[in-house]
N, C-alpha and C. Protein backbone atom coordinates (compact mmCIF):
# COMPACT_ATOMS: atom_id res chain seq x y z
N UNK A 1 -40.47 20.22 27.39
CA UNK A 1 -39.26 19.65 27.92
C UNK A 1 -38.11 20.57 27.56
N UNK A 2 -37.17 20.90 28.36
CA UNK A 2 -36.24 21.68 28.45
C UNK A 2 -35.00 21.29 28.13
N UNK A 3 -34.13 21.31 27.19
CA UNK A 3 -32.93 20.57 27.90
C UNK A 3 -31.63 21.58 27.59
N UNK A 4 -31.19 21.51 28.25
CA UNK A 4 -29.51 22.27 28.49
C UNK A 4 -28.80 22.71 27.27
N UNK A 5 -28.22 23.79 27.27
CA UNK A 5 -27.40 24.14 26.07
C UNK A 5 -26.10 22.76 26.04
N UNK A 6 -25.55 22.62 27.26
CA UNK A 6 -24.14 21.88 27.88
C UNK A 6 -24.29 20.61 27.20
N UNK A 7 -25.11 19.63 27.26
CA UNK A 7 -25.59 18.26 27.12
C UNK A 7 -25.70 18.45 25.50
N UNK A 8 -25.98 19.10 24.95
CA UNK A 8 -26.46 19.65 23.41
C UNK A 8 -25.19 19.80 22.63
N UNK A 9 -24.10 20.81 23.53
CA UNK A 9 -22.47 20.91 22.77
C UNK A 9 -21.93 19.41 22.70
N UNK A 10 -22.11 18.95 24.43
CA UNK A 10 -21.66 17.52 24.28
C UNK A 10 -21.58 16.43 23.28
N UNK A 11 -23.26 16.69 22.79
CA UNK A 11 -23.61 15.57 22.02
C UNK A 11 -23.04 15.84 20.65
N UNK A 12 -22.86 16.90 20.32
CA UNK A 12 -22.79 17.35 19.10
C UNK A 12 -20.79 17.44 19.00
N UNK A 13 -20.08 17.53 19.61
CA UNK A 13 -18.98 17.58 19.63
C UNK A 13 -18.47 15.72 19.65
N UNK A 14 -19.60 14.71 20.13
CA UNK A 14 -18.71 13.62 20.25
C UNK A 14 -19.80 13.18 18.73
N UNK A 15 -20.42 13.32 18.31
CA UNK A 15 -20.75 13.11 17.02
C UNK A 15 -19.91 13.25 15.81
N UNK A 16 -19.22 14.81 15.84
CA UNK A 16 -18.01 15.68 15.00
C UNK A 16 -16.55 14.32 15.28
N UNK A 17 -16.62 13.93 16.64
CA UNK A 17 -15.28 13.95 16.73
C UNK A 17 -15.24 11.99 16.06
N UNK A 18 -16.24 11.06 16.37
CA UNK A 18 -16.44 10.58 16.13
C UNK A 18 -16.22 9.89 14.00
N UNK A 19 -17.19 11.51 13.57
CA UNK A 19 -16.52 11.54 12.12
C UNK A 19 -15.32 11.52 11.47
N UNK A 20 -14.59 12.35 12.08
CA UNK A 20 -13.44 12.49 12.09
C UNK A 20 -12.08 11.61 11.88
N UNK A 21 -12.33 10.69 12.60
CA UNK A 21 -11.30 9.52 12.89
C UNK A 21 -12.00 7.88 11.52
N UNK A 22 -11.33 8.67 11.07
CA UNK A 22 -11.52 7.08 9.50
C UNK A 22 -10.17 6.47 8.84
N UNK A 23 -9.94 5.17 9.06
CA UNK A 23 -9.42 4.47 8.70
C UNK A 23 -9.74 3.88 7.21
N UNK A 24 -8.53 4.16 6.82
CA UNK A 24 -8.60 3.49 5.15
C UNK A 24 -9.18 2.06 4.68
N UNK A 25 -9.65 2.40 3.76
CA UNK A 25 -10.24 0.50 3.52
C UNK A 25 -9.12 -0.48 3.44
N UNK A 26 -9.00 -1.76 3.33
CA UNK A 26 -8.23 -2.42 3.56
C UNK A 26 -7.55 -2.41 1.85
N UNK A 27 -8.32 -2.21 0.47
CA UNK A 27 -7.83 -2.05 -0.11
C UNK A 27 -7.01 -0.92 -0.41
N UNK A 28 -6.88 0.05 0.10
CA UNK A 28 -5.98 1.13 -0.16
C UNK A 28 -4.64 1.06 0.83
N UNK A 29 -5.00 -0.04 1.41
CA UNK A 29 -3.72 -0.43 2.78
C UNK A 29 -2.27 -1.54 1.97
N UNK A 30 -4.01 -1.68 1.33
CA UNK A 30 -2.66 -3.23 0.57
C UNK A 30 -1.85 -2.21 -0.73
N UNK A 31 -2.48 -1.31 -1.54
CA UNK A 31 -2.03 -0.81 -2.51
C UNK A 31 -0.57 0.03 -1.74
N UNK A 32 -0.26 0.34 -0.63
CA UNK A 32 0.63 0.89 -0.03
C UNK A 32 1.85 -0.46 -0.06
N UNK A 33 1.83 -1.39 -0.27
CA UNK A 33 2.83 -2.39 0.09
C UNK A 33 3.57 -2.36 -1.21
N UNK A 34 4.62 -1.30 -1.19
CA UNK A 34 4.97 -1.36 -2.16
C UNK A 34 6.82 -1.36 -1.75
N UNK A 35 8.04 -1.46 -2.54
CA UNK A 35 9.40 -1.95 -1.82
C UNK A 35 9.83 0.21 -1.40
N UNK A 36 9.51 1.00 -1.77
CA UNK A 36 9.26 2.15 -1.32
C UNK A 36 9.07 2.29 0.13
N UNK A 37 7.54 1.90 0.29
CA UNK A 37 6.89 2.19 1.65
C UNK A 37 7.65 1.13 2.29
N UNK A 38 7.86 -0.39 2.07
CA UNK A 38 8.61 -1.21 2.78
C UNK A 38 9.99 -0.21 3.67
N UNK A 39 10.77 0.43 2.92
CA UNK A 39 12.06 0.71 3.34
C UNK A 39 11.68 2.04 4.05
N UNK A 40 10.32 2.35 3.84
CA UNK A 40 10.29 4.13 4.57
C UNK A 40 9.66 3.82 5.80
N UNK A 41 8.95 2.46 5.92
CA UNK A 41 7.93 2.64 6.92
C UNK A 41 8.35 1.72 8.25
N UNK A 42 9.36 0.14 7.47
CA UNK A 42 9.71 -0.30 8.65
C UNK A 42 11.27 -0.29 9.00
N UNK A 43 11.70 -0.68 10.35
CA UNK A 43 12.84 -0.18 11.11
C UNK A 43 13.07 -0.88 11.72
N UNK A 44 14.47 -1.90 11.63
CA UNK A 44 14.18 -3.14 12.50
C UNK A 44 14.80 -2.82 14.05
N UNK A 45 13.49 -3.06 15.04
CA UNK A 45 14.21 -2.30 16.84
C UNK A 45 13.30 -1.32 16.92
N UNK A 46 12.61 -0.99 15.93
CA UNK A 46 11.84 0.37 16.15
C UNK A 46 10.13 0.02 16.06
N UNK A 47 10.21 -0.04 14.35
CA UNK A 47 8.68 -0.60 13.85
C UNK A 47 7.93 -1.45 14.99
N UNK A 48 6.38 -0.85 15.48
CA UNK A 48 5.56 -1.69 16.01
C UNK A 48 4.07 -2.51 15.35
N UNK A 49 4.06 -3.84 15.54
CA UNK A 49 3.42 -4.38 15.11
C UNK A 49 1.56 -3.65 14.85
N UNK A 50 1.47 -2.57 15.41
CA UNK A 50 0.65 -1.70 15.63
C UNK A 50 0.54 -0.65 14.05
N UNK A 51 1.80 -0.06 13.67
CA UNK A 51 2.30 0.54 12.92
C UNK A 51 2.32 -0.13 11.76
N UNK A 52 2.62 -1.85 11.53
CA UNK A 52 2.39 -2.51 10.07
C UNK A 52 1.36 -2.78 10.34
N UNK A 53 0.39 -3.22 10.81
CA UNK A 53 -0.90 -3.36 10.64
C UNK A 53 -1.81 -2.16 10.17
N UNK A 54 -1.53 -1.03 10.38
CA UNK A 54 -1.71 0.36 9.83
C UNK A 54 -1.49 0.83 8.48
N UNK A 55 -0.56 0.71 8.36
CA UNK A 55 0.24 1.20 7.22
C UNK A 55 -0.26 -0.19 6.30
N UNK A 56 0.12 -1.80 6.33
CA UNK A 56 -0.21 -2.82 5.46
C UNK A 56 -1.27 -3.64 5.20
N UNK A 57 -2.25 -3.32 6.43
CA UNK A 57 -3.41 -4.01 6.79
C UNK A 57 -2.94 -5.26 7.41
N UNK A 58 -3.89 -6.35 7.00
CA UNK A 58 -3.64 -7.55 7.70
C UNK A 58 -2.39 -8.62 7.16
N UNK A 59 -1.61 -9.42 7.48
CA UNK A 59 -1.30 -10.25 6.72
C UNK A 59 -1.96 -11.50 6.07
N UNK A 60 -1.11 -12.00 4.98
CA UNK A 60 -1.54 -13.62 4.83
C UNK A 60 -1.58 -14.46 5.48
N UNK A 61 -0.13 -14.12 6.06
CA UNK A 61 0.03 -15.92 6.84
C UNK A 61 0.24 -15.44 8.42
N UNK A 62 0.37 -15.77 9.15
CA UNK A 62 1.08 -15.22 10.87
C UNK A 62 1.47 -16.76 11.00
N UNK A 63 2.86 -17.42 11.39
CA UNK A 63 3.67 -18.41 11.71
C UNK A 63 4.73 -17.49 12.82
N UNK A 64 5.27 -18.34 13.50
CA UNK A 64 6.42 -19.11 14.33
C UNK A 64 7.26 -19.13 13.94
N UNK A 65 8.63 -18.88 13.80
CA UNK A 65 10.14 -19.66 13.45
C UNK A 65 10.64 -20.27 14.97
N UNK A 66 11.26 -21.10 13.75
CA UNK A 66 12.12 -21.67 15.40
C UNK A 66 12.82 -20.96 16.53
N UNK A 67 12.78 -19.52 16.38
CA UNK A 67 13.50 -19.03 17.59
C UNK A 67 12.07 -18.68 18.26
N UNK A 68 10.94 -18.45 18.40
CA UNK A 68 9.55 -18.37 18.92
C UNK A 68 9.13 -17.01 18.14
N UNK A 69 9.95 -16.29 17.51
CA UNK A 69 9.47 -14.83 17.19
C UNK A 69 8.47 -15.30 15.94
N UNK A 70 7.08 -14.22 16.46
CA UNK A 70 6.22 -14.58 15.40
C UNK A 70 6.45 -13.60 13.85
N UNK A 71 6.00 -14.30 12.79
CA UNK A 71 6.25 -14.00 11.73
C UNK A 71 5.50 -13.60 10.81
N UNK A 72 5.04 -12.42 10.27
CA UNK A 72 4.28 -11.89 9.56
C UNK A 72 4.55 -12.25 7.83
N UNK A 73 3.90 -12.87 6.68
CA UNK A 73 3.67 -12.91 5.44
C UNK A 73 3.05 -12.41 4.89
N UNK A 74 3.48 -11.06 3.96
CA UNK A 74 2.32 -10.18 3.14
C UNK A 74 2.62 -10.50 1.78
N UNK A 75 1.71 -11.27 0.63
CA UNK A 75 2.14 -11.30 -0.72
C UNK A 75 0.75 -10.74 -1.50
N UNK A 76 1.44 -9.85 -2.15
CA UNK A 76 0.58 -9.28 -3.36
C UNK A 76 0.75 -8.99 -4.46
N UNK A 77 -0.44 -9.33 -5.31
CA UNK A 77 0.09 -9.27 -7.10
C UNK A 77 -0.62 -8.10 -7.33
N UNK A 78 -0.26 -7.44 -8.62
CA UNK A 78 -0.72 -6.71 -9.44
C UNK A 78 -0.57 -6.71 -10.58
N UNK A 79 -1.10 -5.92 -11.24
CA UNK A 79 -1.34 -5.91 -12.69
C UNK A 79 -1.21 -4.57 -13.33
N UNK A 80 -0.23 -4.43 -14.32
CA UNK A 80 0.07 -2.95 -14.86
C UNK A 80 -0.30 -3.04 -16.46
N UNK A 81 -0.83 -2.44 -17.02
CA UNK A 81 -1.54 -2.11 -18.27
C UNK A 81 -1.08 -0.90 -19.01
N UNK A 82 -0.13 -0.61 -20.12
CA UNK A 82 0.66 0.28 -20.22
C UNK A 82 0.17 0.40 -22.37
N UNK A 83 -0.22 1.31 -22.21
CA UNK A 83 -0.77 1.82 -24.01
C UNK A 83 0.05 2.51 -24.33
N UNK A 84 0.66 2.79 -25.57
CA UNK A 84 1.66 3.57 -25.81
C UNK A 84 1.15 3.88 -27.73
N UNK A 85 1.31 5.39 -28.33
CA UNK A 85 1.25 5.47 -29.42
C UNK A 85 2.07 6.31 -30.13
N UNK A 86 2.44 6.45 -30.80
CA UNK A 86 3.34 7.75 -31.34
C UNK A 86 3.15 7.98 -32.57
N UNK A 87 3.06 9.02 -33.46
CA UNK A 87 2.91 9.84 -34.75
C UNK A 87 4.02 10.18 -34.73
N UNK A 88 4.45 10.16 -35.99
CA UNK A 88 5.56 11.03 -36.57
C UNK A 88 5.42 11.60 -38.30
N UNK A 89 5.81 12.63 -38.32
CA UNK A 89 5.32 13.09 -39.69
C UNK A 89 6.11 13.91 -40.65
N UNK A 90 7.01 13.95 -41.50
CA UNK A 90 7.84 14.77 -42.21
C UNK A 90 7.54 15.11 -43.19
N UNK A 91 7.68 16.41 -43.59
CA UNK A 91 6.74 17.07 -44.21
C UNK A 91 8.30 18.09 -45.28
N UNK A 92 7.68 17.61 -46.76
CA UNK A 92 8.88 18.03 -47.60
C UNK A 92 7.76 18.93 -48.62
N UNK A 93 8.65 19.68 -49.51
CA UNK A 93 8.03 20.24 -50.65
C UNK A 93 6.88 19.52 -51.84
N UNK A 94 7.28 18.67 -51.94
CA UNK A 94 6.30 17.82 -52.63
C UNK A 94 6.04 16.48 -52.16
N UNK A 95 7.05 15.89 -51.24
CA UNK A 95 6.76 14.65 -50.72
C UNK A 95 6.69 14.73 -49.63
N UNK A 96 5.47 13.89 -49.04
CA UNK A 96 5.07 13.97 -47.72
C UNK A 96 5.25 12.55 -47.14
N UNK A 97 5.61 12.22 -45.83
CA UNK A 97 5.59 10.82 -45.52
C UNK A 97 4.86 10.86 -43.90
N UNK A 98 4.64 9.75 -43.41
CA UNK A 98 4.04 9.47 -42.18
C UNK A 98 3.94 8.45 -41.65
N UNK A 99 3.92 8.43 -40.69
CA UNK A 99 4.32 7.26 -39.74
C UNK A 99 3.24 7.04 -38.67
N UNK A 100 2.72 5.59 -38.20
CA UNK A 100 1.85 5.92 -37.26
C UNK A 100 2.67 4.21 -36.47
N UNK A 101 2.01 4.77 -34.83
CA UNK A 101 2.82 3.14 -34.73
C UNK A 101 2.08 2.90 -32.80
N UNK A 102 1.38 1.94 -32.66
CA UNK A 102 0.40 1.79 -31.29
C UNK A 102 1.04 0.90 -30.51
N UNK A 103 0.62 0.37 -29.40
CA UNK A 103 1.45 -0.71 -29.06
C UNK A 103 0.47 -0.84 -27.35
N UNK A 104 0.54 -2.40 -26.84
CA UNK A 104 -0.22 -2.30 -25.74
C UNK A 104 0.56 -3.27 -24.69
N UNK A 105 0.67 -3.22 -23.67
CA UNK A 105 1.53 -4.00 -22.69
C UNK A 105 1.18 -4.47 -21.78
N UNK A 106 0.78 -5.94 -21.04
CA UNK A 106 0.95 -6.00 -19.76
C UNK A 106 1.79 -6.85 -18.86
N UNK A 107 1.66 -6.54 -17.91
CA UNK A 107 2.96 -7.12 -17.22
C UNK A 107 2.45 -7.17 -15.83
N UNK A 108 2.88 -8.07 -14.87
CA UNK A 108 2.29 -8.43 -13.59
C UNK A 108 3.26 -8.56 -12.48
N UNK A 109 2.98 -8.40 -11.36
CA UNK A 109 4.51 -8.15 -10.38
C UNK A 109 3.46 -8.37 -9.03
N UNK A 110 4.62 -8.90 -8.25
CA UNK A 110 4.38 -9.81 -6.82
C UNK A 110 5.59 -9.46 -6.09
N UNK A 111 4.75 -8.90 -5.08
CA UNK A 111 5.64 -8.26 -3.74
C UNK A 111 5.53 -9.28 -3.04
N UNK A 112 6.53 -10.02 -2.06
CA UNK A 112 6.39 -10.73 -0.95
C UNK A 112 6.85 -10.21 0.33
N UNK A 113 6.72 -9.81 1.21
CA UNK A 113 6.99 -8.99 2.68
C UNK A 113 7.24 -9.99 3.74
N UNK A 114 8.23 -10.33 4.06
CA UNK A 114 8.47 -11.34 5.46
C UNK A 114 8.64 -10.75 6.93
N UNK A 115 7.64 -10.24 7.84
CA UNK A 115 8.32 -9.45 9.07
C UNK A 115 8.45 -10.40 10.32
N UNK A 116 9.75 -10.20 11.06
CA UNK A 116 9.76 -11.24 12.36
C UNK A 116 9.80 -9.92 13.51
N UNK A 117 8.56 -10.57 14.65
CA UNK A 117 8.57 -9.47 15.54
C UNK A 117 9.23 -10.37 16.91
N UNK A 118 9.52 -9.39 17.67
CA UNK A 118 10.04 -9.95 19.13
C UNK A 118 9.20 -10.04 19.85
N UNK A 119 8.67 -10.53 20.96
CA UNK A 119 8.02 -10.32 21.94
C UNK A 119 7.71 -9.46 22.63
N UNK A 120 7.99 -8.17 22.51
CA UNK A 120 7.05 -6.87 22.74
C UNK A 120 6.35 -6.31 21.24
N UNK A 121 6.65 -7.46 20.10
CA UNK A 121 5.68 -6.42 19.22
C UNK A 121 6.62 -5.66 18.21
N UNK A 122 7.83 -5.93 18.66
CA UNK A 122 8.42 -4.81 17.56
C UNK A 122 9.17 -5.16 16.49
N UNK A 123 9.63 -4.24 15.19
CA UNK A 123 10.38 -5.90 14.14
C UNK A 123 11.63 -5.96 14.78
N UNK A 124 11.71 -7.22 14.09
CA UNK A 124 13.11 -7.26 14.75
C UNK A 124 13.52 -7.37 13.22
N UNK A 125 13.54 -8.22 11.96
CA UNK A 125 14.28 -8.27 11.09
C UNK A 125 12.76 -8.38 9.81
N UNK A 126 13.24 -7.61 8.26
CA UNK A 126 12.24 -8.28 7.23
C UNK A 126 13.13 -8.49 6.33
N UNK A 127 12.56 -8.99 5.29
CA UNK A 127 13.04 -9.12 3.78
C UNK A 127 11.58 -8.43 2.81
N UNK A 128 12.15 -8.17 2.18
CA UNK A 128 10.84 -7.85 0.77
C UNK A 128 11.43 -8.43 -0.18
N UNK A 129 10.52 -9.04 -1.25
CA UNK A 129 11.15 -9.46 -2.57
C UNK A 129 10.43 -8.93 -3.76
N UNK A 130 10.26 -8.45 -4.68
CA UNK A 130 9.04 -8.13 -6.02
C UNK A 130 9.83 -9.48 -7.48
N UNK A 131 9.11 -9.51 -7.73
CA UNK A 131 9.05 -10.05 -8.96
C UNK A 131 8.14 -9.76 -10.53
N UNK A 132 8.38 -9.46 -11.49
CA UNK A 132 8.01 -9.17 -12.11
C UNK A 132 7.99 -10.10 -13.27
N UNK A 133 6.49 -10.47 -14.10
CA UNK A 133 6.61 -11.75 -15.05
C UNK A 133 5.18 -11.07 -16.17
């Protein structure tokens, strides 16, 4: 059986191109929701609902307000874990002294993301809030 060089590039070029195109897991989408990317990424009149779903993944909630524009809710916690140690040591002719001193921290923080889109999809207004406890 014979088959074509042509049919062979084909196959092999939509295989390549196929690889190529990868979308982030949904956890590395959410780790982006941060009040940073909030202010770099959306634009209210501009941002398309196409574009936060990209950049934030999915939301929590999708609601209605009373003017009909639908409403996107993104809330996420995290958790920061912070070790800290320091030496200090002074060093004299006959007297020596030293210091040692450790210390461990955590602390937890919650982004909330509110987006209202218009009826083609695009934002029209958000808020972000973080909290930290």
């Amino acid at each position: 059986m014979k088959i074509g060089i042509l049919p062979l590039i084909l196959a092999l070029f939509v295989t390549l191109s196929a690889c190529g195109n990868t979308i982030s897991p949904v956890t590395d989408r959410n780790s982006q929701l941060t009040q940073g990317n909030v202010q770099l990424t959306l634009v209210s009149g501009k941002t398309t609902k196409a574009e936060v779903l990209e950049k934030f993944g999915a939301p929590n909630v999708t609601t209605r307000d009373g003017q009909g524009f639908e409403t996107w809710t993104y809330q996420r916690a995290g958790q920061v874990n912070q070790s800290s140690s320091s030496q200090a040591s002074i060093n004299l002719l006959l007297l020596g002294a030293s210091s040692n001193s450790s210390g461990f921290e955590t602390s937890s923080r919650m982004i909330t993301l509110i987006i209202k889109f218009d009826n083609n999809d695009i934002v029209v207004d958000f808020r972000s809030r973080t909290s930290d406890f």
